[in-house]
C-alpha atoms as a PDB file:
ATOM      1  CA  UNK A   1       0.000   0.000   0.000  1.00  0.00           C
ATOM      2  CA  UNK A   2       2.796   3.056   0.774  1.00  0.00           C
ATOM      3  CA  UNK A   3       4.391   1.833  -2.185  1.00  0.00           C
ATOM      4  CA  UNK A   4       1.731   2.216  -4.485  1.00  0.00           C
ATOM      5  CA  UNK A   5       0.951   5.497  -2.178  1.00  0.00           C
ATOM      6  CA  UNK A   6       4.695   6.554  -3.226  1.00  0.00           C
ATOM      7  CA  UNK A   7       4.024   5.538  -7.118  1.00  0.00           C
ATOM      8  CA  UNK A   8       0.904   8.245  -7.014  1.00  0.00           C
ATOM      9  CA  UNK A   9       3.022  10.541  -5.792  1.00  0.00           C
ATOM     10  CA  UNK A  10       5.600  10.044  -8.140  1.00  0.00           C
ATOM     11  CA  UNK A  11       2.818  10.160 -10.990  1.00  0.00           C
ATOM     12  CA  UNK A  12       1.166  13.219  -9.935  1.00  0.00           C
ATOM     13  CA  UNK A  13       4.559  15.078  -9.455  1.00  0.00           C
ATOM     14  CA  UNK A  14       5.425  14.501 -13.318  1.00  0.00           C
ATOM     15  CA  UNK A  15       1.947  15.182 -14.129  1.00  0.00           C
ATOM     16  CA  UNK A  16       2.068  18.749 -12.001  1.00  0.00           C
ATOM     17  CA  UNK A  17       5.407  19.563 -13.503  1.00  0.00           C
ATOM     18  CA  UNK A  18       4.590  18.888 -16.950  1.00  0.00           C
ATOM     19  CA  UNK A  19       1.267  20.753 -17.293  1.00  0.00           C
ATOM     20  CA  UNK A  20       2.687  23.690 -15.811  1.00  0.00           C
ATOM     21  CA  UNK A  21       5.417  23.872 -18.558  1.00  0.00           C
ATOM     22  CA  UNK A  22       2.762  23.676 -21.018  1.00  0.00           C
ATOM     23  CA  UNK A  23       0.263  25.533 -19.344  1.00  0.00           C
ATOM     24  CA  UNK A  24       3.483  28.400 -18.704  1.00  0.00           C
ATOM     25  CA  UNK A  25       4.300  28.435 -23.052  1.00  0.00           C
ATOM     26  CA  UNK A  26       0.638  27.976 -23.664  1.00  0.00           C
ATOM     27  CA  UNK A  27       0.236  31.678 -21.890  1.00  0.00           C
ATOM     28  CA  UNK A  28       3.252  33.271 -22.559  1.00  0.00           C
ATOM     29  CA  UNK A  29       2.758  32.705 -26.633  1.00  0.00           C
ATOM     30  CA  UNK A  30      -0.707  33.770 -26.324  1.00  0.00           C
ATOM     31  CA  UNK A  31       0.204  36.489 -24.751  1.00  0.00           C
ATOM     32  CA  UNK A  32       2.645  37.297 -27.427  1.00  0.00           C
ATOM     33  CA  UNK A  33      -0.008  36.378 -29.848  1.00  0.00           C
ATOM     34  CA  UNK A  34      -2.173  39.130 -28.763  1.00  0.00           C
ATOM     35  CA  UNK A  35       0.119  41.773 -27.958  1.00  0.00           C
ATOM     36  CA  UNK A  36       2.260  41.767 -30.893  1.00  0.00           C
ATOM     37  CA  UNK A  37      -1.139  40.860 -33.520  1.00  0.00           C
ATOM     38  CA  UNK A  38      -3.230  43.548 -31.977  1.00  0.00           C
ATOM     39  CA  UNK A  39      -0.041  45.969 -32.644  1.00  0.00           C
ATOM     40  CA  UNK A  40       0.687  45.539 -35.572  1.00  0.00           C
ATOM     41  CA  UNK A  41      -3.484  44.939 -36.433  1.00  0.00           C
ATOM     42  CA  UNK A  42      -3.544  48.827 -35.072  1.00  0.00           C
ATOM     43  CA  UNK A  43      -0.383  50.047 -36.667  1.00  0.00           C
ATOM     44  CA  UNK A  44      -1.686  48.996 -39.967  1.00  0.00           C
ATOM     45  CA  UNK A  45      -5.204  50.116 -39.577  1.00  0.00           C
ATOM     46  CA  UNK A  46      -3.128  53.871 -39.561  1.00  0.00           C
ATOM     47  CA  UNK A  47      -4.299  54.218 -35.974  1.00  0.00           C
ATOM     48  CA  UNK A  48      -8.280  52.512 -35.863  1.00  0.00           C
ATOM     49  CA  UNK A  49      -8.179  48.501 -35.194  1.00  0.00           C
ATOM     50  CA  UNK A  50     -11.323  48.196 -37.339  1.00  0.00           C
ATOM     51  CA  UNK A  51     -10.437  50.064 -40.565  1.00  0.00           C
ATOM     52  CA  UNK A  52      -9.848  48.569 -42.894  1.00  0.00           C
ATOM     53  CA  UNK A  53      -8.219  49.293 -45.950  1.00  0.00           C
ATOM     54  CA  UNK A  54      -7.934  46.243 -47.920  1.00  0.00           C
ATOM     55  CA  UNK A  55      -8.900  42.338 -48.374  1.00  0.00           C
ATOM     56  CA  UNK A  56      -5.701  41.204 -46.967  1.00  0.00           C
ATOM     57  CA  UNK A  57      -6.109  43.082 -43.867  1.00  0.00           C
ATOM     58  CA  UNK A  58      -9.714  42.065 -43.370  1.00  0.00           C
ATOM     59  CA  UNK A  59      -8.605  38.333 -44.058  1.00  0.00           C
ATOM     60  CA  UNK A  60      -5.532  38.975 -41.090  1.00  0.00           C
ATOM     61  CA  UNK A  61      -8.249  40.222 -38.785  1.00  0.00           C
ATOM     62  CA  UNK A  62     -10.351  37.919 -39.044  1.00  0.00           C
ATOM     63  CA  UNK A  63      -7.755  34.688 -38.643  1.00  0.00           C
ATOM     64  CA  UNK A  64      -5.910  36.825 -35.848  1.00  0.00           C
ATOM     65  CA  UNK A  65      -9.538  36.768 -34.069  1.00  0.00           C
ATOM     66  CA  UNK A  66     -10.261  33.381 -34.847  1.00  0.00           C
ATOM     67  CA  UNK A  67      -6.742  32.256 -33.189  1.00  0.00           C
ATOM     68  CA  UNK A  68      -7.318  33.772 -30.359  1.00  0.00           C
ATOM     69  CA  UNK A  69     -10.340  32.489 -29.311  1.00  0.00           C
ATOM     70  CA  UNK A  70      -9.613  29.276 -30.808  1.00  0.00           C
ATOM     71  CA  UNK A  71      -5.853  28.115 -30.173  1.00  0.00           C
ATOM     72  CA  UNK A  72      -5.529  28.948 -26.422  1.00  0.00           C
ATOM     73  CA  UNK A  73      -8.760  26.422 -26.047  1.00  0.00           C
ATOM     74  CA  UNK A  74      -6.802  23.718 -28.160  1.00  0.00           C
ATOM     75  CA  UNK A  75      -3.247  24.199 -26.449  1.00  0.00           C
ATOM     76  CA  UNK A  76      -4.741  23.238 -22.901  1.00  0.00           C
ATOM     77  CA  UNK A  77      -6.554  21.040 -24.456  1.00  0.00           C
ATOM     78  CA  UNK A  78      -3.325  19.257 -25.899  1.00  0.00           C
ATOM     79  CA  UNK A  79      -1.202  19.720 -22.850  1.00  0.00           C
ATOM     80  CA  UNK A  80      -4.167  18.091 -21.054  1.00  0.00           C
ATOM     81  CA  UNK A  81      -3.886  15.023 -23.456  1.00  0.00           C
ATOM     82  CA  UNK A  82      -0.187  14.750 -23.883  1.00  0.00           C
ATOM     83  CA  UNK A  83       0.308  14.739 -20.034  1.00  0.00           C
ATOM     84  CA  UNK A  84      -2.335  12.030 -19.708  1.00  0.00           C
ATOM     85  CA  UNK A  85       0.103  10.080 -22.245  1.00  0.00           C
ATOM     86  CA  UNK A  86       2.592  11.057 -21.076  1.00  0.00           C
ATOM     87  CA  UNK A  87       1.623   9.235 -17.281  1.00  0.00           C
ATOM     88  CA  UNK A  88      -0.047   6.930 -18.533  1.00  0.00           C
ATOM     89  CA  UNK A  89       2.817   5.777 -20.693  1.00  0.00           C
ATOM     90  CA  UNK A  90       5.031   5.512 -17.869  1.00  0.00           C
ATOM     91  CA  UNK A  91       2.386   3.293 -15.755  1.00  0.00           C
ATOM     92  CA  UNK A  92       2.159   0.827 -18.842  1.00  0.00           C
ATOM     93  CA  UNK A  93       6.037   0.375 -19.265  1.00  0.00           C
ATOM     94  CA  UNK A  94       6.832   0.671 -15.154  1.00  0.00           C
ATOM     95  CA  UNK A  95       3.555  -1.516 -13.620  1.00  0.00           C
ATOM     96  CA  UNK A  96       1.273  -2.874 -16.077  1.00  0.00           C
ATOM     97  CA  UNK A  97       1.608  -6.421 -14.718  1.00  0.00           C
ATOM     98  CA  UNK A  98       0.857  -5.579 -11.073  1.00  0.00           C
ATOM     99  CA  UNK A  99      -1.423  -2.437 -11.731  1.00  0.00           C
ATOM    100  CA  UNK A 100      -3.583  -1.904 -14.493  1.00  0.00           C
ATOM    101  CA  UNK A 101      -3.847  -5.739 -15.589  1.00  0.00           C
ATOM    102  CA  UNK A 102      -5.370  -6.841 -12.236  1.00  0.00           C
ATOM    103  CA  UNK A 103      -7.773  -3.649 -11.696  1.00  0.00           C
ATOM    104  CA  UNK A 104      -9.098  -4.618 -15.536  1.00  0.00           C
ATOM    105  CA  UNK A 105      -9.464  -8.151 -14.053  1.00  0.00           C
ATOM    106  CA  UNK A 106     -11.068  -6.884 -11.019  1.00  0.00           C
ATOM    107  CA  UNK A 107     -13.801  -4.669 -13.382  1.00  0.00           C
ATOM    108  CA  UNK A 108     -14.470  -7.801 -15.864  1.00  0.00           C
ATOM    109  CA  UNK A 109     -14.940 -10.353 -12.691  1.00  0.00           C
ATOM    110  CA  UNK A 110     -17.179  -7.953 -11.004  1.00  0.00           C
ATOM    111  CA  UNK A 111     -19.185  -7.235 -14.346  1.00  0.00           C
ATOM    112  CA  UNK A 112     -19.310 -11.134 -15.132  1.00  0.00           C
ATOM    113  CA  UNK A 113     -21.325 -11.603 -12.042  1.00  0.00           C
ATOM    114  CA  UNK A 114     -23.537  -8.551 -12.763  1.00  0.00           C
ATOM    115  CA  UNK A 115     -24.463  -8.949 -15.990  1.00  0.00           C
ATOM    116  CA  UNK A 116     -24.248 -12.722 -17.007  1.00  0.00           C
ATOM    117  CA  UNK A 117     -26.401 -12.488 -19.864  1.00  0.00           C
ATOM    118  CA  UNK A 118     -24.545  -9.749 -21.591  1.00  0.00           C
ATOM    119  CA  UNK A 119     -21.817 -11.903 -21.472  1.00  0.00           C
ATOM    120  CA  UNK A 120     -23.023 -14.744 -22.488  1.00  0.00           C
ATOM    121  CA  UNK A 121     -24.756 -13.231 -25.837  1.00  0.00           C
ATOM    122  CA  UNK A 122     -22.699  -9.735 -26.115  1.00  0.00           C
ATOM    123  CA  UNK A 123     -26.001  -9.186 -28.660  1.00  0.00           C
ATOM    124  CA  UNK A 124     -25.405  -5.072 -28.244  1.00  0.00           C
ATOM    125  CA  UNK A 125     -21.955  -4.217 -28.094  1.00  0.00           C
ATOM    126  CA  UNK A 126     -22.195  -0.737 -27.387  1.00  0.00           C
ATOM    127  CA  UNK A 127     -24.309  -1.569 -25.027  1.00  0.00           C
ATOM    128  CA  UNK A 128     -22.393  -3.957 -23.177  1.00  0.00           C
ATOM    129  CA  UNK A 129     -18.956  -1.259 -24.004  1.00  0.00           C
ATOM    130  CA  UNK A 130     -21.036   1.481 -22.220  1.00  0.00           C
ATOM    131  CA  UNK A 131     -21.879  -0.557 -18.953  1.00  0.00           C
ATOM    132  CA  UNK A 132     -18.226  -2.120 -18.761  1.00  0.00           C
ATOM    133  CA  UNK A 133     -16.881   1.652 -18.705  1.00  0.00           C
ATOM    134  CA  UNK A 134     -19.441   2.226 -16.165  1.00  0.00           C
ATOM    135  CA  UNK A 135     -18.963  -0.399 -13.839  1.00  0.00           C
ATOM    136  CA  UNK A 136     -14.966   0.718 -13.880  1.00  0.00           C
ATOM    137  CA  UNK A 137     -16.174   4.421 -12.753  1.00  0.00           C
ATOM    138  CA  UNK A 138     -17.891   2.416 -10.000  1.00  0.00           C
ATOM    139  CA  UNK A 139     -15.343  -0.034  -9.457  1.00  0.00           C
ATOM    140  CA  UNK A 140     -13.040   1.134  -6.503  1.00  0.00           C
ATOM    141  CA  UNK A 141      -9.642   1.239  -8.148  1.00  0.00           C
ATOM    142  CA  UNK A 142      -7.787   3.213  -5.659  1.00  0.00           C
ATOM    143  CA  UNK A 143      -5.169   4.718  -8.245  1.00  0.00           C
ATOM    144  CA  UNK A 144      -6.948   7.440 -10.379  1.00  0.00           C
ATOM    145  CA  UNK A 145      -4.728   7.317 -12.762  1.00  0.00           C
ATOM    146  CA  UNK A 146      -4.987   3.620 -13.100  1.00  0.00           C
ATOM    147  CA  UNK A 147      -8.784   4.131 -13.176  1.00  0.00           C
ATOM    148  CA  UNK A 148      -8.220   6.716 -16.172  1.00  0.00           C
ATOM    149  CA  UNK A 149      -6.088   4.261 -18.002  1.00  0.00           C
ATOM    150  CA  UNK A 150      -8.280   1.630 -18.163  1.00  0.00           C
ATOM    151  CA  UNK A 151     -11.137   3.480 -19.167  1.00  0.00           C
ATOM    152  CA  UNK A 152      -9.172   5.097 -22.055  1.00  0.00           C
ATOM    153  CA  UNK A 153      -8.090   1.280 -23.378  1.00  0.00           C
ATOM    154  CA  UNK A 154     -12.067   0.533 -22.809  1.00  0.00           C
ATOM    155  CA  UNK A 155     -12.867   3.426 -24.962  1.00  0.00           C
ATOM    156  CA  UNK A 156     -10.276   2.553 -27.593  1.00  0.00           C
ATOM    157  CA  UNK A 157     -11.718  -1.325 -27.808  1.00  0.00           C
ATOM    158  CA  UNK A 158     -13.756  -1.673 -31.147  1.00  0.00           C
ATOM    159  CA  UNK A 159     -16.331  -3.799 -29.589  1.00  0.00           C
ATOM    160  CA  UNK A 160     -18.485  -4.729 -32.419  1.00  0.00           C
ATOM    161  CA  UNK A 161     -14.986  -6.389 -33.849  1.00  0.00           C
ATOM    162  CA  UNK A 162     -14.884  -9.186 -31.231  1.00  0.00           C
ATOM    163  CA  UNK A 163     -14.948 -12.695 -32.814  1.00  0.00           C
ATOM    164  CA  UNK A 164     -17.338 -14.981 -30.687  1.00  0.00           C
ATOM    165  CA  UNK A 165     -18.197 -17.226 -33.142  1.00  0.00           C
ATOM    166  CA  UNK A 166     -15.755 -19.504 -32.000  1.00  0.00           C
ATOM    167  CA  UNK A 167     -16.471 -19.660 -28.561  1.00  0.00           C
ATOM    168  CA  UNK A 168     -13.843 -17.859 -27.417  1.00  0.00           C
ATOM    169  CA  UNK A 169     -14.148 -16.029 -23.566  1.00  0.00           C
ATOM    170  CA  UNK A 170     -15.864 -12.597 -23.889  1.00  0.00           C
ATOM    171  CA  UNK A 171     -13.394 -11.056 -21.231  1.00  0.00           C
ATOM    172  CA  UNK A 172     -10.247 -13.203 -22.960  1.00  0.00           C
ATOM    173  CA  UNK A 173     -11.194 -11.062 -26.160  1.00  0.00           C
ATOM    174  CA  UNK A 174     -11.432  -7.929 -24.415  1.00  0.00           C
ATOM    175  CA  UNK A 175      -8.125  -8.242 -22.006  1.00  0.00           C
ATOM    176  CA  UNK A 176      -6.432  -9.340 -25.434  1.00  0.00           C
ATOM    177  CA  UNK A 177      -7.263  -6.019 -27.082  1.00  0.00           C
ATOM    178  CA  UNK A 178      -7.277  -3.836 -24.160  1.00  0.00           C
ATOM    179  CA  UNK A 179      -3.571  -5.182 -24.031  1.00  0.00           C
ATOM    180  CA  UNK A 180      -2.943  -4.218 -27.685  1.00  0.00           C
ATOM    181  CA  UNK A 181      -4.714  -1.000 -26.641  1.00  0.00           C
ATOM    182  CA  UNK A 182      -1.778  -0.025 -24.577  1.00  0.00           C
ATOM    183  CA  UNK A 183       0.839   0.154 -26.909  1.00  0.00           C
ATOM    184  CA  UNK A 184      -0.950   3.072 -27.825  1.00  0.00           C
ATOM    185  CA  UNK A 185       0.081   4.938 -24.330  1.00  0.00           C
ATOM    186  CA  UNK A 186       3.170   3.908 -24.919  1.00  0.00           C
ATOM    187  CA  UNK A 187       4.228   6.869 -27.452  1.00  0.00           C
ATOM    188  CA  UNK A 188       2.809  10.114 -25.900  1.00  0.00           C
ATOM    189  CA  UNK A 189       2.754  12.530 -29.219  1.00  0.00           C
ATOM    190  CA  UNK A 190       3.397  16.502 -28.394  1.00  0.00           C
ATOM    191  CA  UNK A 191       3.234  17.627 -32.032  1.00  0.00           C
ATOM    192  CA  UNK A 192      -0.438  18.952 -31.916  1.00  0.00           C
ATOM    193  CA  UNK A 193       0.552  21.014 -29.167  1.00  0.00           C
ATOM    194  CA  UNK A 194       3.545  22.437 -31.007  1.00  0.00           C
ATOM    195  CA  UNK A 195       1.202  22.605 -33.826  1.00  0.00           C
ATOM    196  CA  UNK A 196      -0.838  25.422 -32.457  1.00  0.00           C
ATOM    197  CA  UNK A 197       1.737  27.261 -31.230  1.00  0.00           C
ATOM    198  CA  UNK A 198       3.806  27.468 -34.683  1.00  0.00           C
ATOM    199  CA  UNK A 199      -0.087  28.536 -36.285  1.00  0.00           C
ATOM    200  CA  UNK A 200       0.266  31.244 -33.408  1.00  0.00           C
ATOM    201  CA  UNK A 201       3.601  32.813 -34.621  1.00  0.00           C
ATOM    202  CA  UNK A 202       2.668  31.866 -38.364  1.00  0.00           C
ATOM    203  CA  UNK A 203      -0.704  34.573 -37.844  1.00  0.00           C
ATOM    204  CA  UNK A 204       1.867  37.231 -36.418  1.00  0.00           C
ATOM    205  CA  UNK A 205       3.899  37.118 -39.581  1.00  0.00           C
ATOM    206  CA  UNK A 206       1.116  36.850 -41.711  1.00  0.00           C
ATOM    207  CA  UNK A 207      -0.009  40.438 -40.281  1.00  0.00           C
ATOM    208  CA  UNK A 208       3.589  41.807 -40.367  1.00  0.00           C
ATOM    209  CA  UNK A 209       4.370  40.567 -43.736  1.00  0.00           C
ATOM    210  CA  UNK A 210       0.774  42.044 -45.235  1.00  0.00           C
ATOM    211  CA  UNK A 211       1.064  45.472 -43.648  1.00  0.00           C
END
């Protein structure tokens, strides 16, 4: 128990430290973003922000404005998401044996004996998706980010792909793709992030370059 107490801890520590890197460049571009854009927006308006002289100004304008209500929602969106990954790609490579294996036993075994029948015909597969990820929100799985993890792989499972024609174990089927699911965690991807914040700087020089 205080080791898996100390493993939190350890996750929520990288988690802390990396959103507030991207959290601190998500602001300070932004910030950039509008300073600098609504400058130069002004300077070339000869003094009134909503002049407007030409087509290629209005067209700056209106993608400045657009970016700024639009890429500050996205970049804490994406830091959000890649720090997720990022965590969660460290539980699957550090303790997916002894953590997040025997919490998705724990859910299926518990499910099993709630709902035999869906089990036994899996007739509605979104159905049966939607009360599996439901009974692990309900399911007490003391780590939260172990909780998260499995109910991303859940999520990710194409259940109306799962061959039982042969008579093959509902929950074998699903622990054998929710296992294949978890490669995916394995490669947290930062490029969207970096993404919006090179569209950021790319607006500014549009509207320096234009006026």
């Amino acid at each position: 128990m205080n080791a898996n107490l100390s493993y939190i801890k350890k996750l929520t520590v990288i988690a802390t430290k990396t959103l507030l890197k991207h959290y601190l460049l998500a602001i300070l571009s932004t910030v950039f973003y509008l300073v600098v854009g609504y400058l130069l927006l002004r300077s070339n308006s000869e003094g009134s922000f909503f002049s407007m002289r030409d087509h290629t100004q209005t067209i700056g304008k209106f993608l400045w404005l657009i970016g700024l209500i639009l890429l500050p929602i996205l970049l804490f969106l994406f830091s959000n998401k890649y720090v997720f990954s990022t965590v969660a790609g460290k539980v699957v490579e550090e303790r997916q044996d002894d953590l997040i294996i025997p919490a998705l036993d724990k859910v299926l075994l518990v499910f099993q004996s709630n709902q035999p029948d869906i089990v036994q015909n899996a007739g509605d597969y979104t159905f049966a998706k939607l009360k599996l990820i439901n009974q692990v929100k309900n399911t007490q799985i003391e780590n939260p980010w172990i909780k998260r993890i499995v109910v991303f792989g859940l999520n990710k499972i194409k259940f109306d792909s799962l061959d039982l024609d042969n008579n093959n174990s509902f929950y074998d089927l699903v622990k054998s793709k929710f296992i294949a699911v978890l490669e995916i965690l394995t490669e947290a991807d930062n490029r969207p992030f970096w993404i919006c914040i090179t569209i950021q700087w790319l607006i500014v020089l549009l509207i320096w370059f234009v006026g």
